[in-house]
Structures are given as C-alpha cells and as structure tokens.
N, C-alpha and C. Protein backbone atom coordinates (compact mmCIF):
# COMPACT_ATOMS: atom_id res chain seq x y z
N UNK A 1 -6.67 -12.36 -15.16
CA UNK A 1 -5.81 -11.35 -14.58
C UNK A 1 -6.68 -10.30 -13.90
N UNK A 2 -6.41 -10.23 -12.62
CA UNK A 2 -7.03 -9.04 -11.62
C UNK A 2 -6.04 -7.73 -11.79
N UNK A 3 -7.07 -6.28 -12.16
CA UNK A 3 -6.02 -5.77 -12.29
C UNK A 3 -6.69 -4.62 -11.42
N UNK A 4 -6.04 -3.75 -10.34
CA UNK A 4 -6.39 -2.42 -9.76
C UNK A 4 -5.68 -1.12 -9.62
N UNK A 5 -6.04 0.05 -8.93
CA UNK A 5 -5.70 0.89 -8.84
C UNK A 5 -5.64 1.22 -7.25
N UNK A 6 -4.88 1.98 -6.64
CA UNK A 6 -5.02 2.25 -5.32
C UNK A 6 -4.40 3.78 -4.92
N UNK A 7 -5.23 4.62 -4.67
CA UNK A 7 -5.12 5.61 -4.36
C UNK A 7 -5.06 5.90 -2.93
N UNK A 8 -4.00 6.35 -2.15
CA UNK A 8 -4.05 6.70 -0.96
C UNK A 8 -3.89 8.45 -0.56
N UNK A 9 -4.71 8.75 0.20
CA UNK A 9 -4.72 10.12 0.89
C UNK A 9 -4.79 10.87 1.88
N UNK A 10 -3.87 11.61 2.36
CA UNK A 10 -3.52 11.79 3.56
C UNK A 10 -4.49 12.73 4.18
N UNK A 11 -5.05 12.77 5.17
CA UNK A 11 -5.61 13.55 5.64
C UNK A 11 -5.55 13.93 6.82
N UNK A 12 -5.46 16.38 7.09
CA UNK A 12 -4.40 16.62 8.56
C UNK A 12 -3.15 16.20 8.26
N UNK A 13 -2.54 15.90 7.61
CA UNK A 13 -1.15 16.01 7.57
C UNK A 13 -0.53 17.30 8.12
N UNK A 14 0.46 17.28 8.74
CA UNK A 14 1.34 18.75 8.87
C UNK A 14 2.11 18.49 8.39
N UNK A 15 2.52 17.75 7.35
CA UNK A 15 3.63 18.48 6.68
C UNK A 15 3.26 18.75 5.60
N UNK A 16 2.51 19.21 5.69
CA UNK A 16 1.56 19.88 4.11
C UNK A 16 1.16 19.11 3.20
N UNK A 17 1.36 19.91 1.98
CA UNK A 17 0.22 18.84 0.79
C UNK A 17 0.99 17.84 -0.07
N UNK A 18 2.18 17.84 0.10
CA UNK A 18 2.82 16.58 -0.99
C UNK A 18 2.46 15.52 0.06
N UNK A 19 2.33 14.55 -1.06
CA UNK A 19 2.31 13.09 -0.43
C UNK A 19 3.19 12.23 -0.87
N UNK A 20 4.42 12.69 -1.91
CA UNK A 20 5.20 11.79 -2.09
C UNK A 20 6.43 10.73 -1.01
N UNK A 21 6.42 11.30 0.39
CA UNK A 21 7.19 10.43 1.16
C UNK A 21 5.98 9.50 1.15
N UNK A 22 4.89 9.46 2.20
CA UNK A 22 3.69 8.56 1.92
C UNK A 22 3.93 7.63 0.61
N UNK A 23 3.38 8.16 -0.60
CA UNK A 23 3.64 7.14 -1.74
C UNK A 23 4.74 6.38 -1.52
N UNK A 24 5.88 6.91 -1.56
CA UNK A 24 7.09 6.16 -1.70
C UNK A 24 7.35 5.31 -0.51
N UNK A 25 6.63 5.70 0.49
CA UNK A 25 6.52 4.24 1.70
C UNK A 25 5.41 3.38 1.25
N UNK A 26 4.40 3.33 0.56
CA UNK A 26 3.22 2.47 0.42
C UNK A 26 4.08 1.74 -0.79
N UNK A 27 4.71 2.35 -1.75
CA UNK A 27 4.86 1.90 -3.28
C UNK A 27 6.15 0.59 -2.67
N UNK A 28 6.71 0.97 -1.89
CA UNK A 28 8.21 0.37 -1.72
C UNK A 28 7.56 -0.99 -1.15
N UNK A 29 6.89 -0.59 0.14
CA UNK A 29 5.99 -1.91 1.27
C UNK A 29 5.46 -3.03 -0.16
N UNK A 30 5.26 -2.56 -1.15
CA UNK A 30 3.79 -3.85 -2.32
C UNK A 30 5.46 -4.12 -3.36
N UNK A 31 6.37 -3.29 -3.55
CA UNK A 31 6.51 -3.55 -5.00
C UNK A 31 7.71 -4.96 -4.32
N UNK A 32 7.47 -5.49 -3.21
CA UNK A 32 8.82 -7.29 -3.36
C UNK A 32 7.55 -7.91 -3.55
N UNK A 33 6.31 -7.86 -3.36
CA UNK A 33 5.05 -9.09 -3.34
C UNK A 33 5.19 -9.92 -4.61
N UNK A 34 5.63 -10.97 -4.31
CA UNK A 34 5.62 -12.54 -5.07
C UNK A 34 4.49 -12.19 -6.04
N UNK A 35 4.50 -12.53 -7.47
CA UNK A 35 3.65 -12.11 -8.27
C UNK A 35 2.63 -11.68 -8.43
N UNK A 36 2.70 -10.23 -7.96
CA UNK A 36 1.75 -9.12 -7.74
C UNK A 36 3.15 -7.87 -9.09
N UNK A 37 2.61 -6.91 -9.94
CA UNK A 37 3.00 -6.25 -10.47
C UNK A 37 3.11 -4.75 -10.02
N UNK A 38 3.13 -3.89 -9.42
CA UNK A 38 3.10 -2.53 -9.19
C UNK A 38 3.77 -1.51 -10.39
N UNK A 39 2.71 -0.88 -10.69
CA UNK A 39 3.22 0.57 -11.52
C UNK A 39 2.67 1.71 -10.90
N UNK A 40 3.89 2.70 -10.45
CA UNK A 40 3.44 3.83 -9.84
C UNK A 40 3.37 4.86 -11.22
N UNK A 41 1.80 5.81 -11.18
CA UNK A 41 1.52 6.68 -11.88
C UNK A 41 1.16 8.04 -11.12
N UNK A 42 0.91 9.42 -12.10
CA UNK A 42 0.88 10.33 -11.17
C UNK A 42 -0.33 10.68 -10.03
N UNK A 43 -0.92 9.50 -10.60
CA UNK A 43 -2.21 9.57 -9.76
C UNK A 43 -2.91 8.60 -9.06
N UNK A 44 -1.93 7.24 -8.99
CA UNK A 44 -2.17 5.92 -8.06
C UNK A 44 -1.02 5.24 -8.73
N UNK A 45 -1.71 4.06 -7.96
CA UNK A 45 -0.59 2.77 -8.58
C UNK A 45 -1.22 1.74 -8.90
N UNK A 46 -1.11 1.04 -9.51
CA UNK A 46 -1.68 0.15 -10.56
C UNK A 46 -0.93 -1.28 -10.12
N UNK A 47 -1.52 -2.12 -9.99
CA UNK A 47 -1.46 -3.38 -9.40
C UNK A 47 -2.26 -4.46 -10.38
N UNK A 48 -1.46 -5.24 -10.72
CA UNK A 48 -2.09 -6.52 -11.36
C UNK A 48 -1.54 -7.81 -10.52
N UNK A 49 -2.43 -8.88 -10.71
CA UNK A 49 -2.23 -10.10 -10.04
C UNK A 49 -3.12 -11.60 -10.49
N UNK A 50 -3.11 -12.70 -10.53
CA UNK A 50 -4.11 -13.45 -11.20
C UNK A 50 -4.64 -14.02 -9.68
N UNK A 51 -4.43 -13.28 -8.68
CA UNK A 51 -5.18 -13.91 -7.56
C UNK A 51 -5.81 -12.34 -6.66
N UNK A 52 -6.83 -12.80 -6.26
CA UNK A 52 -7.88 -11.46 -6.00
C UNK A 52 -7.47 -10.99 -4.49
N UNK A 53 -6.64 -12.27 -3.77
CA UNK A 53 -6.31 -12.30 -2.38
C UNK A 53 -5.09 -11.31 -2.31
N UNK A 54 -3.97 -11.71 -3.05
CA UNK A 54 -2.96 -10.77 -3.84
C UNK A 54 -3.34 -9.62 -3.64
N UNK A 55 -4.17 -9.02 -4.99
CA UNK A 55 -4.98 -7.87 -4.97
C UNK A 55 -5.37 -6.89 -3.31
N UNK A 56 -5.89 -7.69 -2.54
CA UNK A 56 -6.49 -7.06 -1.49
C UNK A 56 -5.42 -7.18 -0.54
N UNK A 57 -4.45 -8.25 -0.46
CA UNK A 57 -3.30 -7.50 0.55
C UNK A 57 -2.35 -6.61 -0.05
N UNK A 58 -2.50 -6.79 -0.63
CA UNK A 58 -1.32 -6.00 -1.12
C UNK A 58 -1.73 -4.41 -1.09
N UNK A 59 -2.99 -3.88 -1.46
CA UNK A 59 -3.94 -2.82 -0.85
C UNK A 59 -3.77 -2.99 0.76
N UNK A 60 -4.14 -3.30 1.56
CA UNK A 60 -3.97 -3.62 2.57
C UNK A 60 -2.13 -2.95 3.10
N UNK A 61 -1.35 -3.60 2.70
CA UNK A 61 -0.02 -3.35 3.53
C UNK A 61 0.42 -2.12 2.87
N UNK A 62 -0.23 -1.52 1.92
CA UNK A 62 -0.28 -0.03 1.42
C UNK A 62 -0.40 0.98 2.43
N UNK A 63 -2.11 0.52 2.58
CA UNK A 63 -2.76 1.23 3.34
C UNK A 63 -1.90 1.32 4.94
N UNK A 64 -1.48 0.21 5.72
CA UNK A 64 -0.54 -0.29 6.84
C UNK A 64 0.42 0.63 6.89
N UNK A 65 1.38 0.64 5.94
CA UNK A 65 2.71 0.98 5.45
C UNK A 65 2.54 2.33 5.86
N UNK A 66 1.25 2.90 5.42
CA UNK A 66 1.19 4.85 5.20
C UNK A 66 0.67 5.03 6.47
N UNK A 67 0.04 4.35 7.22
CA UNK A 67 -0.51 3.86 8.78
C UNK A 67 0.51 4.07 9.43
N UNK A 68 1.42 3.44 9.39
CA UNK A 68 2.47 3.20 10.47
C UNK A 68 3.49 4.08 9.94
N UNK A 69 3.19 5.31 9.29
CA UNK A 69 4.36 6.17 9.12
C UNK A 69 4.43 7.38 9.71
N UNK A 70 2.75 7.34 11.20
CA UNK A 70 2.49 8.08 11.54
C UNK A 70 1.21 9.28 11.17
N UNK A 71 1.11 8.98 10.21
CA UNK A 71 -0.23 9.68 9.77
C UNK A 71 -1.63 9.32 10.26
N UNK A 72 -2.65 10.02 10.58
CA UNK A 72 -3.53 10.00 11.30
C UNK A 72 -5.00 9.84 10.86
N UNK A 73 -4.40 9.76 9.39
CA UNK A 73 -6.43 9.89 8.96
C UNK A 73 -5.48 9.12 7.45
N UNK A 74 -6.19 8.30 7.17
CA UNK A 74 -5.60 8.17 5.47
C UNK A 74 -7.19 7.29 4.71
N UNK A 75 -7.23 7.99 3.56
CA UNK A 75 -8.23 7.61 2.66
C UNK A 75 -7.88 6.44 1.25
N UNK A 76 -8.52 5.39 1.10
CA UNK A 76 -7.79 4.76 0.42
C UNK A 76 -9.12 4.77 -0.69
N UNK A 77 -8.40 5.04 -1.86
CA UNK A 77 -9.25 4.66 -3.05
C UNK A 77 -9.23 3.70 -3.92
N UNK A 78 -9.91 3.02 -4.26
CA UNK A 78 -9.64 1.96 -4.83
C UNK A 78 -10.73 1.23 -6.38
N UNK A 79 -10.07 0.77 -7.52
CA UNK A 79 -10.95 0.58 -8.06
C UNK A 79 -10.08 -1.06 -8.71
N UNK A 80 -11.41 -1.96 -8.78
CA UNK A 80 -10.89 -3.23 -9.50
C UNK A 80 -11.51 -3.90 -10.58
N UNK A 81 -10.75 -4.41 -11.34
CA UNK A 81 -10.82 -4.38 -12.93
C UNK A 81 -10.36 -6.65 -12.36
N UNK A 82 -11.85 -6.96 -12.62
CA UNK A 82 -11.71 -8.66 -12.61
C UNK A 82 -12.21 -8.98 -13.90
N UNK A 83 -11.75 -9.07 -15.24
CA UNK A 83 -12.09 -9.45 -16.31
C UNK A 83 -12.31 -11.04 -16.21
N UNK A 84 -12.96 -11.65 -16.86
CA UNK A 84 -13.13 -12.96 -16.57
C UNK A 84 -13.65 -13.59 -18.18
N UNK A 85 -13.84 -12.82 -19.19
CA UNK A 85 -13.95 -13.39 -20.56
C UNK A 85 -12.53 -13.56 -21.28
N UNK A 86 -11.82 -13.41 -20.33
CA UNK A 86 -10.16 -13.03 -21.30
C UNK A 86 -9.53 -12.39 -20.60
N UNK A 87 -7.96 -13.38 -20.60
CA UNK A 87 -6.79 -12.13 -19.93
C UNK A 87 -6.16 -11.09 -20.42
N UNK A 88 -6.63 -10.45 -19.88
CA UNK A 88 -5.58 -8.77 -19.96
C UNK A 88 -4.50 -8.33 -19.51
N UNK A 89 -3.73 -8.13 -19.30
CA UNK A 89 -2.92 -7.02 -18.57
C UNK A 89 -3.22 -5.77 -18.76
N UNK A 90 -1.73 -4.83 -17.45
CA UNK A 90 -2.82 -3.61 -18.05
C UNK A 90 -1.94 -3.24 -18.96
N UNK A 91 -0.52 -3.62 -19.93
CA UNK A 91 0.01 -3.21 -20.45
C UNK A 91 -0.78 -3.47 -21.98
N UNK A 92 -1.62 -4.39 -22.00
CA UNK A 92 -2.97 -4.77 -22.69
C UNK A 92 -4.09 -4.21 -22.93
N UNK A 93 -4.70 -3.85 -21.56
CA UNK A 93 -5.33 -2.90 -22.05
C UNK A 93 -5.08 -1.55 -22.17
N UNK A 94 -3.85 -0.87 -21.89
CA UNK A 94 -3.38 0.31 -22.47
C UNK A 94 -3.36 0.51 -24.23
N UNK A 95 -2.89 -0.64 -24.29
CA UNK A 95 -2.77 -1.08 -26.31
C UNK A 95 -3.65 -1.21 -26.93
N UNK A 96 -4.50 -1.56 -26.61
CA UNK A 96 -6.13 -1.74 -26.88
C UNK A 96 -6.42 -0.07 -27.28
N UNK A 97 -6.38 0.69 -26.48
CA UNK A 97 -6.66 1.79 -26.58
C UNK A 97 -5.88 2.63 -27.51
N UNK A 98 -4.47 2.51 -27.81
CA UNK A 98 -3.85 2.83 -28.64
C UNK A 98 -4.06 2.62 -30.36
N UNK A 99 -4.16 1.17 -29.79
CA UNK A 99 -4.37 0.80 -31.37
C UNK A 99 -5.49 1.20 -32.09
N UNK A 100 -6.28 1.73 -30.88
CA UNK A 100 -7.94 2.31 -31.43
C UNK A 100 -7.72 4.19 -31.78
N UNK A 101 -6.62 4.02 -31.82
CA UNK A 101 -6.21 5.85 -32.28
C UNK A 101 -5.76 6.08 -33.15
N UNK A 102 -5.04 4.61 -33.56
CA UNK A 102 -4.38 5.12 -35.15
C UNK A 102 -5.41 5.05 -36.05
C-alpha cells in the first residue's frame, strides 16, 4: 500500500488567504479515482493506493484542478510513504500509534 500526502498552495492569490474553494476543487477532481482513497485533513489530504501511478496522478489532477481554477502560482507539497515490508493503511498506521499510548 502506497500511501501520501498532498499539500497545495496558493500563491498571489487576490482573494486572500483562505484556500478552501482551491481545496475543495482539488479534493472533489481525486476523490471519483477508481481505487485511490482520499482523506481531507486540516492540513493536506491523504491519499492511499496499491499502485504508485495512482499515487502520482492523482497528485497531478490536484495540482491541474487548482491550475485551471485560475490561479497563477500554486505550490504543491508532497510527501510519500511506499512501505514494502508489510501493508499498511493509513487507518493502520494511525492505530499503530494509538495503541502505543495506552
């Protein structure tokens, strides 16, 4: 299981500093993708997939999506989590971490 994060950021925007129309055009464009997972959080969105190609379009028509909504500069952040000793999810490895608190 490939799992990432994707942070997008607007930059020069005039309509000031929220970016939630942005998000909510990038989040909407990934979340029909044929088994690709999207979870929007307050600080990216979280994408799992067991194919790495998945992974990178689906980043990709994010990045497009917030492109073609008129914005003029956009920064994309990105970090990827390819475990390969064992599948995870990330609802997996969230629990992992939990269970290490009690």
């Amino acid at each position: 299981m490939i799992t990432a994060e994707i942070s997008l950021v607007h930059v020069g925007s005039r309509s000031g500093t929220s970016m939630s129309k942005e998000i909510a055009i990038a989040f909407d464009a990934i979340s029909g993708i044929k088994d690709l997972r999207a979870t929007l959080t307050p600080l990216g969105t979280q994408i799992q997939s067991n194919s790495m190609v998945d992974i990178l379009n689906a980043i990709n028509i994010a990045h497009e999506a917030v492109k073609s909504s008129g914005i003029k500069r956009i920064i994309s952040i990105v970090h990827i989590d390819e475990r390969l000793d064992k599948e995870q999810n990330l609802d997996q490895k969230v629990d992992s971490v939990i269970n290490k608190l009690k």
